[in-house]
Structure formats: C-alpha cells, structure tokens
N, C-alpha and C. Protein backbone atom coordinates (compact mmCIF):
# COMPACT_ATOMS: atom_id res chain seq x y z
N UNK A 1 -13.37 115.57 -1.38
CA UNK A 1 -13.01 116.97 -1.50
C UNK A 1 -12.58 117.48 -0.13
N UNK A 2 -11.64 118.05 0.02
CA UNK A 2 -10.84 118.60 1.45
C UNK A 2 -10.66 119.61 1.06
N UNK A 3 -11.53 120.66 1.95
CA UNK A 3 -11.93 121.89 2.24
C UNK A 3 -10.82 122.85 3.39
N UNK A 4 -10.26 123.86 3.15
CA UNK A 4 -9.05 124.20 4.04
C UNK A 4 -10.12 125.46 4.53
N UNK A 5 -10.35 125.32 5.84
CA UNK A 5 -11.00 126.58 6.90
C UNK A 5 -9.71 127.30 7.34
N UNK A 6 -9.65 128.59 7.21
CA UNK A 6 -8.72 129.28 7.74
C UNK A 6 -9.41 130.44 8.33
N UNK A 7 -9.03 130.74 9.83
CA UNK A 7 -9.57 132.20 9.98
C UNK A 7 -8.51 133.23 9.84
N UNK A 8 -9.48 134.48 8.95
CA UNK A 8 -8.39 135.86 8.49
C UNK A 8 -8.76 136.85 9.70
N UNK A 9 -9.45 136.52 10.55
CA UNK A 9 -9.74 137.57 11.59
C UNK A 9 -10.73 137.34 12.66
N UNK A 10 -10.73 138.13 13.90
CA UNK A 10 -11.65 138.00 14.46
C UNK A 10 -12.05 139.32 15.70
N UNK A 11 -12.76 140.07 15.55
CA UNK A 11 -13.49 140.91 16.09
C UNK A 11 -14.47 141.24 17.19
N UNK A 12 -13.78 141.39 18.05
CA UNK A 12 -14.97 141.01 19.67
C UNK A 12 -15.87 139.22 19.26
N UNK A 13 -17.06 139.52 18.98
CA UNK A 13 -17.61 138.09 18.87
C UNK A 13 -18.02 137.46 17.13
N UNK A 14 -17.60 138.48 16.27
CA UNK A 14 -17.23 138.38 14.97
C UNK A 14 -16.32 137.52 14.29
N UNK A 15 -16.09 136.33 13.49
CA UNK A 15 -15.37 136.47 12.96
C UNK A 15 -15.32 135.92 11.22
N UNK A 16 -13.87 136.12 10.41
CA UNK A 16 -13.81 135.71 9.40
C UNK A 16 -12.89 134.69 8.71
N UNK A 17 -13.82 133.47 7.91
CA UNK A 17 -13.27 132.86 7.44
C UNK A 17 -12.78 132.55 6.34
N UNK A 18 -11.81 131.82 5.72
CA UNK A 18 -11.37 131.50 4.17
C UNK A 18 -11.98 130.31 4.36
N UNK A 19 -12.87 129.65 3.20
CA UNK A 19 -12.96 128.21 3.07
C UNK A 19 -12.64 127.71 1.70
N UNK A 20 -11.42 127.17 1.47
CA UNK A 20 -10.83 127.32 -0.14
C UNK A 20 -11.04 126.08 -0.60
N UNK A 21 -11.09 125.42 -1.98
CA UNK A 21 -11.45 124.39 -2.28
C UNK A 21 -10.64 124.79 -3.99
N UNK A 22 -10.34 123.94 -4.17
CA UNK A 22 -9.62 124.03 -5.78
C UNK A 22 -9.26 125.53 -6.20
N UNK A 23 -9.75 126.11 -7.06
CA UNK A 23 -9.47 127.40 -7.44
C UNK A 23 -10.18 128.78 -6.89
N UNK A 24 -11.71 128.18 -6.63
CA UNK A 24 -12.46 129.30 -5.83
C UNK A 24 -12.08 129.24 -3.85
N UNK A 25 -13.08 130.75 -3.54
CA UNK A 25 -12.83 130.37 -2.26
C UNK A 25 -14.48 130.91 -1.88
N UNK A 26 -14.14 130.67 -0.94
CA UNK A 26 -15.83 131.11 0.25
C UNK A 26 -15.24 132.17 1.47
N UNK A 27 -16.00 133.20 1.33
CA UNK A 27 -15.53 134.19 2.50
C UNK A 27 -16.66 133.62 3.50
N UNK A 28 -16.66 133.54 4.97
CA UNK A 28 -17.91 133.23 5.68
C UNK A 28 -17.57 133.88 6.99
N UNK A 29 -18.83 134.83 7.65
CA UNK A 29 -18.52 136.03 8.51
C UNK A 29 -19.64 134.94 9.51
N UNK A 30 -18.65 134.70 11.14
CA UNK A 30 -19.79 134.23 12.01
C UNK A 30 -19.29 134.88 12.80
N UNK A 31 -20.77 134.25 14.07
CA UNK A 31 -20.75 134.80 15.24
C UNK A 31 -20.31 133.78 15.84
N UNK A 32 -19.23 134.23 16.64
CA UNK A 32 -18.67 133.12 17.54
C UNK A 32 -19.61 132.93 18.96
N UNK A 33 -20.05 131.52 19.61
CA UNK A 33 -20.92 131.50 20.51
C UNK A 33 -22.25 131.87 20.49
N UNK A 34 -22.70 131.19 19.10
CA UNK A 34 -23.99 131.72 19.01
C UNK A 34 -24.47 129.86 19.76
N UNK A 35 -26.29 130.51 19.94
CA UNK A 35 -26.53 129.37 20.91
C UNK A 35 -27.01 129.11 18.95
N UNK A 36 -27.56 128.87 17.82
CA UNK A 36 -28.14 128.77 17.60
C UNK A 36 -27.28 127.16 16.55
N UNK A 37 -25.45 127.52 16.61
CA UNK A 37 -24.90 126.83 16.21
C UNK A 37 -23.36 126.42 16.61
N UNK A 38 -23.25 125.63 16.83
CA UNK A 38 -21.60 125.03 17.87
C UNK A 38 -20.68 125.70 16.82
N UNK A 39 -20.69 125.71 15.40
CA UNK A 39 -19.89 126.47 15.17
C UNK A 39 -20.35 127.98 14.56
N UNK A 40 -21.29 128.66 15.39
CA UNK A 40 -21.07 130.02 14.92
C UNK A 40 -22.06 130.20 14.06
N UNK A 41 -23.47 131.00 14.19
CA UNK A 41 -24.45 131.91 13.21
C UNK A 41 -23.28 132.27 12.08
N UNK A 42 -24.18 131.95 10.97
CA UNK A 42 -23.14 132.43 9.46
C UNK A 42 -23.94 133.52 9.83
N UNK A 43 -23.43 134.75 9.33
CA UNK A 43 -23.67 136.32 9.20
C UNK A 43 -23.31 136.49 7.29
N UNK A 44 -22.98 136.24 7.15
CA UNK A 44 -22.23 136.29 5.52
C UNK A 44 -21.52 135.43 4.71
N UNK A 45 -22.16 135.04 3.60
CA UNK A 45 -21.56 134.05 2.78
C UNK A 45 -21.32 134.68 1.26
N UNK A 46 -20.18 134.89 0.60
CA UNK A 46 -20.04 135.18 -0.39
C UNK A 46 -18.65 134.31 -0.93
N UNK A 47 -19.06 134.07 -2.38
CA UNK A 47 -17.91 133.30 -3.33
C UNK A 47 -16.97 134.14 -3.88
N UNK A 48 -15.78 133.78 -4.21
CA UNK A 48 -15.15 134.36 -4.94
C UNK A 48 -14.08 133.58 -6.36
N UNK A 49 -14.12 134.21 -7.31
CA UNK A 49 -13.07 133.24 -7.81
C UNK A 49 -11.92 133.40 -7.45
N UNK A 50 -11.23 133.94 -6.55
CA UNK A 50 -9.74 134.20 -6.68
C UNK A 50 -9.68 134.43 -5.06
N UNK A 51 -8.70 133.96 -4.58
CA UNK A 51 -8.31 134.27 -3.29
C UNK A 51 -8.06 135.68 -2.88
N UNK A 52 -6.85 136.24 -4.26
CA UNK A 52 -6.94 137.69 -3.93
C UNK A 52 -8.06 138.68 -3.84
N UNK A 53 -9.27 138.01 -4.50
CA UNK A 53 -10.54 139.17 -4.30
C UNK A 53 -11.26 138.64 -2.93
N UNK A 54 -10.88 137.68 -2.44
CA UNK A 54 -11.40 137.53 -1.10
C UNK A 54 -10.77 138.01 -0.18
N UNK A 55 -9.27 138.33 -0.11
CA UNK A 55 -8.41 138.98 1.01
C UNK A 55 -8.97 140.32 0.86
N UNK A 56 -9.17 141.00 -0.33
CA UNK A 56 -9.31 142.34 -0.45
C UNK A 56 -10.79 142.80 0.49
N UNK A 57 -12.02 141.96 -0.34
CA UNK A 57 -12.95 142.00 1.10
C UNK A 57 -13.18 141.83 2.14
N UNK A 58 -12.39 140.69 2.59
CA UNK A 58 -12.19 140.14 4.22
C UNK A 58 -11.39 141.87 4.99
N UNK A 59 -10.37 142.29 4.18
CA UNK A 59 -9.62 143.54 4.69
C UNK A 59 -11.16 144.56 4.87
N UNK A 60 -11.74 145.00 3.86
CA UNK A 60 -12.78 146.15 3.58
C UNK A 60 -13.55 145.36 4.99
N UNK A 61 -14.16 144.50 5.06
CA UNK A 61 -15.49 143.35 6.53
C UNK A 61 -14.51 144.29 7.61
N UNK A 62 -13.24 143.56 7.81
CA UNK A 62 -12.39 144.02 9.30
C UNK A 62 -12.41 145.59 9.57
N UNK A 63 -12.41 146.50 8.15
CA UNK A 63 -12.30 147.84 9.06
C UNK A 63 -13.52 148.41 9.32
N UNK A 64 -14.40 147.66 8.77
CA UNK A 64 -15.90 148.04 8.95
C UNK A 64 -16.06 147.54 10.41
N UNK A 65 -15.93 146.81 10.52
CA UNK A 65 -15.87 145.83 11.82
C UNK A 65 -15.59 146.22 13.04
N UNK A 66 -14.19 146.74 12.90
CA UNK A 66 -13.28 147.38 14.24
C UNK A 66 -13.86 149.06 14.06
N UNK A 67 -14.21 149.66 13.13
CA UNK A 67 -15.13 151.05 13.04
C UNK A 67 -16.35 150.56 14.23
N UNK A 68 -17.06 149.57 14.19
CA UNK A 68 -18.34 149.56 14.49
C UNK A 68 -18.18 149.18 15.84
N UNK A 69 -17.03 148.44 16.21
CA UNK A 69 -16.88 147.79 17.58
C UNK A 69 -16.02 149.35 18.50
N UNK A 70 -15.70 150.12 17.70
CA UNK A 70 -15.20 151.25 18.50
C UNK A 70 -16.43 152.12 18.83
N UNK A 71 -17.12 152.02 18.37
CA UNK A 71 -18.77 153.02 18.84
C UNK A 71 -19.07 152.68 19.82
C-alpha cells in the first residue's frame, strides 16, 4: 500500500497534512520540531471519506490557525 503525504499548509511551527490512500484520506495536524518525534508531535488525526471534505477542514484548521498565531 503506497501512502501519498502531502502538506496543505504550514503555520509558524504548525503544520497540515493529506495522507491519501485509495478512496479515503487522513487529515494530520503536527508540530514541526517537536523533540518528542523526528517527524513532528501529531496534534490531530481525523479521517475522511472524500478528499473534498478534507480540503474543506484543512481550510476551516488554517484560519483558525493564522487567527491564533496573530494574537
């Protein structure tokens, strides 16, 4: 099984990934440079069946994101 990692964003030390596999996908929110993992503390893992309902949340994560990094 070959898994396609794509990142849709990334936010000061935040970021977000696509991990797609046949028809579903995996949204996964890390911390980049965490000591705890070479690639990144998962912060958030959620499934989706459809790619388009994962772009739509990855969009809703980023403005939450860049809101919180402007404080």
């Amino acid at each position: 099984m070959n898994d396609e990692v794509r990142q849709l964003w990334r936010v000061g030390d935040v970021e977000c990934l696509m991990i797609s596999c046949r028809s579903d996908a995996e949204l996964q929110m890390r911390r980049i440079d965490s000591p705890d993992s070479p690639d990144g503390a998962i912060l958030l893992r959620e499934l989706y069946p459809t790619k388009s309902d994962l772009y739509e949340r990855a969009r809703d994560l980023r403005a939450k994101y860049e809101r919180d990094a402007a404080i």
